[in-house]
C-alpha atoms as a PDB file:
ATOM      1  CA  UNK A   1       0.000   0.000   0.000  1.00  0.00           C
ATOM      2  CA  UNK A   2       1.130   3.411  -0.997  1.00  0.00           C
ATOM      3  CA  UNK A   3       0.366   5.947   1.719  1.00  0.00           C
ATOM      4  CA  UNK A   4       0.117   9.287  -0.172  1.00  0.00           C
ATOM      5  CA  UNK A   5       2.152  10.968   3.262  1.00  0.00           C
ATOM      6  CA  UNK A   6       5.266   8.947   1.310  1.00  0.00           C
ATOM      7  CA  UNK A   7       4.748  10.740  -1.311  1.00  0.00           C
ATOM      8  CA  UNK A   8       3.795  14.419  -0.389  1.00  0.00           C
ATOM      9  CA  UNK A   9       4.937  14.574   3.196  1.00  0.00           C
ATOM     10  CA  UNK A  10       4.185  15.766   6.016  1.00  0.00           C
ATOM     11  CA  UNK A  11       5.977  18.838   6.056  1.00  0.00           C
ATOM     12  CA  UNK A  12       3.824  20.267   2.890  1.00  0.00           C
ATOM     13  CA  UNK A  13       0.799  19.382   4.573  1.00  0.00           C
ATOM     14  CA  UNK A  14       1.913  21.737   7.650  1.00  0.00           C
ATOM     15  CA  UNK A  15       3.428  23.901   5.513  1.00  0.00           C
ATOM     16  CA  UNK A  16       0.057  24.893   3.874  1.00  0.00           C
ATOM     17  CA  UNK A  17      -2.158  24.621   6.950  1.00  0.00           C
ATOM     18  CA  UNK A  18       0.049  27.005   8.691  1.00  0.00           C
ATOM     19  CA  UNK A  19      -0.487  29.523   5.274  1.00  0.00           C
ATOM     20  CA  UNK A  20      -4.005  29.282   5.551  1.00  0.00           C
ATOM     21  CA  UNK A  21      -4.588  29.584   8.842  1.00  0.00           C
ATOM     22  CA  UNK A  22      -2.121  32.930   8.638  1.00  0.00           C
ATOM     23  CA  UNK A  23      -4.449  34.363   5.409  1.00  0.00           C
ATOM     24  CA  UNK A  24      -7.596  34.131   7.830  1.00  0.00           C
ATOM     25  CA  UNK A  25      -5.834  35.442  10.702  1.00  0.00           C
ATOM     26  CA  UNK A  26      -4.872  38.593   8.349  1.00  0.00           C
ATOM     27  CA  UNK A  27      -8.210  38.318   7.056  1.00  0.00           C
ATOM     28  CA  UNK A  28      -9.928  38.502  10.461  1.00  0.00           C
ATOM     29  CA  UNK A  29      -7.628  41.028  11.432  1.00  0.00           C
ATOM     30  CA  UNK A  30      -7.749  43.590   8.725  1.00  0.00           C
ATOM     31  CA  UNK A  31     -11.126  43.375   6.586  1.00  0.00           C
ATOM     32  CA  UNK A  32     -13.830  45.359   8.110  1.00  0.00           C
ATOM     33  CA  UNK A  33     -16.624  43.686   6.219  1.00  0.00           C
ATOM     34  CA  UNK A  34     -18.415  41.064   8.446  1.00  0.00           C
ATOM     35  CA  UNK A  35     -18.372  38.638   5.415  1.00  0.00           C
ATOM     36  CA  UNK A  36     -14.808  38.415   4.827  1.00  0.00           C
ATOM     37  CA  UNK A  37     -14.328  37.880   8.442  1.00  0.00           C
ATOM     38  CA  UNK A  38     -16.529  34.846   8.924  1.00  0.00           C
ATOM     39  CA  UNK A  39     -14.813  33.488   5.526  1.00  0.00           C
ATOM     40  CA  UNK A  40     -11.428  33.770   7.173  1.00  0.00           C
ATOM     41  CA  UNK A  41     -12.558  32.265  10.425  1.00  0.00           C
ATOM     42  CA  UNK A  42     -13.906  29.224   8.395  1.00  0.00           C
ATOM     43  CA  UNK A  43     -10.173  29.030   6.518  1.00  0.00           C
ATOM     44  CA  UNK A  44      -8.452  28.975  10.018  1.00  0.00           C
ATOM     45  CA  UNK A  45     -10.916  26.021  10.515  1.00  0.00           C
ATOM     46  CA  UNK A  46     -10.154  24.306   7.694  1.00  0.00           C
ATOM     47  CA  UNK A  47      -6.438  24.771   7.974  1.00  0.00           C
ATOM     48  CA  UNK A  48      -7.128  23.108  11.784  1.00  0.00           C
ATOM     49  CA  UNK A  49      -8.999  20.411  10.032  1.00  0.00           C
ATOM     50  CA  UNK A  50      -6.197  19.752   7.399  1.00  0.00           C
ATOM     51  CA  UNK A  51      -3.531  19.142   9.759  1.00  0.00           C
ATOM     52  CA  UNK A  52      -6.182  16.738  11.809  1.00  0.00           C
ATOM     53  CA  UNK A  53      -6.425  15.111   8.973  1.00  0.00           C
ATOM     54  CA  UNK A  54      -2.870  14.843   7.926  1.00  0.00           C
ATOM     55  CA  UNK A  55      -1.327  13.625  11.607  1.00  0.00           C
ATOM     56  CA  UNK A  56      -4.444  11.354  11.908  1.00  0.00           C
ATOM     57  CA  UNK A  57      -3.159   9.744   8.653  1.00  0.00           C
ATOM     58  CA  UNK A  58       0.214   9.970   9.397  1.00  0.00           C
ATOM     59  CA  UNK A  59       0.128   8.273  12.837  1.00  0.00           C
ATOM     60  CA  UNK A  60      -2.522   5.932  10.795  1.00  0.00           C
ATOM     61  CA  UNK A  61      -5.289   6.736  13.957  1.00  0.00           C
ATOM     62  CA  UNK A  62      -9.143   7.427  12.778  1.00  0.00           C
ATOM     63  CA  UNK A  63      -9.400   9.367  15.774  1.00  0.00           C
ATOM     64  CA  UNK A  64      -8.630  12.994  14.314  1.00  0.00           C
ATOM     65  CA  UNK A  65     -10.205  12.451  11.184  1.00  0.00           C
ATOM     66  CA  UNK A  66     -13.444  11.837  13.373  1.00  0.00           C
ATOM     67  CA  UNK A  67     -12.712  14.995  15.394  1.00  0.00           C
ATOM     68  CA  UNK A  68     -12.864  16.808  11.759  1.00  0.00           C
ATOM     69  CA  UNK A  69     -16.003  15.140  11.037  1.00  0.00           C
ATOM     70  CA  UNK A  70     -17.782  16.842  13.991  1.00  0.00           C
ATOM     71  CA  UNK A  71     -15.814  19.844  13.681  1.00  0.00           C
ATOM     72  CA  UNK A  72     -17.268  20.798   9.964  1.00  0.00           C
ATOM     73  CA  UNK A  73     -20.770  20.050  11.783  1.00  0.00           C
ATOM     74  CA  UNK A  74     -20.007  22.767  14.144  1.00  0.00           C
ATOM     75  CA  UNK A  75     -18.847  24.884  11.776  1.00  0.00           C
ATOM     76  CA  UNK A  76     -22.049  24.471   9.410  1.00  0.00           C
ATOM     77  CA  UNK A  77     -24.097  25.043  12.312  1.00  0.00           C
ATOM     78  CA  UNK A  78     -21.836  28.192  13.409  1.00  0.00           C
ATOM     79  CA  UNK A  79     -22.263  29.462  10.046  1.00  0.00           C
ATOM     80  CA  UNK A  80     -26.118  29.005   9.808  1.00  0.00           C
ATOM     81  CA  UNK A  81     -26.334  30.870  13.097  1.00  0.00           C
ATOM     82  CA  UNK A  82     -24.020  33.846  11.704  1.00  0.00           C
ATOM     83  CA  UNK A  83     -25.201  34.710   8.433  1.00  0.00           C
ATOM     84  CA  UNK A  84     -29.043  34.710  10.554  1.00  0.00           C
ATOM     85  CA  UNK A  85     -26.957  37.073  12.485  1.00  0.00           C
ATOM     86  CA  UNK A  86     -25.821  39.520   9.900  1.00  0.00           C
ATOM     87  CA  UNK A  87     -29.101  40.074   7.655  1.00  0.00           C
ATOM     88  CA  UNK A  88     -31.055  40.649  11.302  1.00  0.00           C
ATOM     89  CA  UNK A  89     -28.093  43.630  11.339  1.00  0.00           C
ATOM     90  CA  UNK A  90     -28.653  44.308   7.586  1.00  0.00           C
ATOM     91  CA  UNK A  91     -31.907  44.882   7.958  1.00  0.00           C
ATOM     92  CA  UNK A  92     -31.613  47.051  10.549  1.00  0.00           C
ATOM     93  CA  UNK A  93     -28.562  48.991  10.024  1.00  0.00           C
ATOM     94  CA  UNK A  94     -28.075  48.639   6.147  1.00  0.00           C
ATOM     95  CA  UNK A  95     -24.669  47.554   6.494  1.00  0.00           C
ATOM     96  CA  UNK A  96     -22.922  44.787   7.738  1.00  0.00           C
ATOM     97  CA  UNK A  97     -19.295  46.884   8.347  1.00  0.00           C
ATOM     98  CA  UNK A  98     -18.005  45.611  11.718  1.00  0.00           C
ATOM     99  CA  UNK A  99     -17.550  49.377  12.738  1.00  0.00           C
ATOM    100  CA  UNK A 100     -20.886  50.041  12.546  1.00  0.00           C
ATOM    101  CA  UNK A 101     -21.705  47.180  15.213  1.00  0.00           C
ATOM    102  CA  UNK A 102     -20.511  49.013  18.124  1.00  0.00           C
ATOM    103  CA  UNK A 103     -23.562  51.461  18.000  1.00  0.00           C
ATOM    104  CA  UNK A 104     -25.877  47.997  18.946  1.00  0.00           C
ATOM    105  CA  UNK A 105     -25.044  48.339  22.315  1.00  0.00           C
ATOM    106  CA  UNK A 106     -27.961  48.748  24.726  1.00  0.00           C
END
């Protein structure tokens, strides 16, 4: 059996995670649109969820793909939740800029 970690390795597989999960942090960190920041939280997810993936098959142990499994459920669920969130604020501000949020308080 050819395990496709032989091929590859592991090192690319970090390598990449750790590049995705800096463009969301830069992408949470310096877009002001509400959008583009729940976007960027779902790539630092995903990079999460790629190196789950990649150590679960490199130690050859079902046990992180599994955790990814039920991760991307939260995630769906999280994102469900957060776009409800932002056209509740569209509608009632008319823009979903983050700057604008901080008039919501009570």
């Amino acid at each position: 059996m050819n395990n496709i970690l032989n091929e590859i390795g592991i090192e690319n597989y970090i390598f990449l995670s750790v590049l995705l999960f800096c463009i969301g942090v830069f992408g949470v960190l310096y877009r002001r649109n509400a959008i583009i920041v729940f976007m960027s939280i779902e790539i630092m997810l995903n990079a999460v969820n790629l190196l789950f993936v990649a150590f679960s098959t490199y130690h050859q142990d079902a046990e992180g793909q599994v955790f990814v499994f039920f991760s991307m459920a939260v995630a769906a669920a999280e994102v469900a939740v957060g776009l409800a969130i932002l056209v509740s604020v569209y509608r009632n501000l008319g823009s979903i800029d983050i700057d604008n949020l901080k008039n919501l308080k009570g």
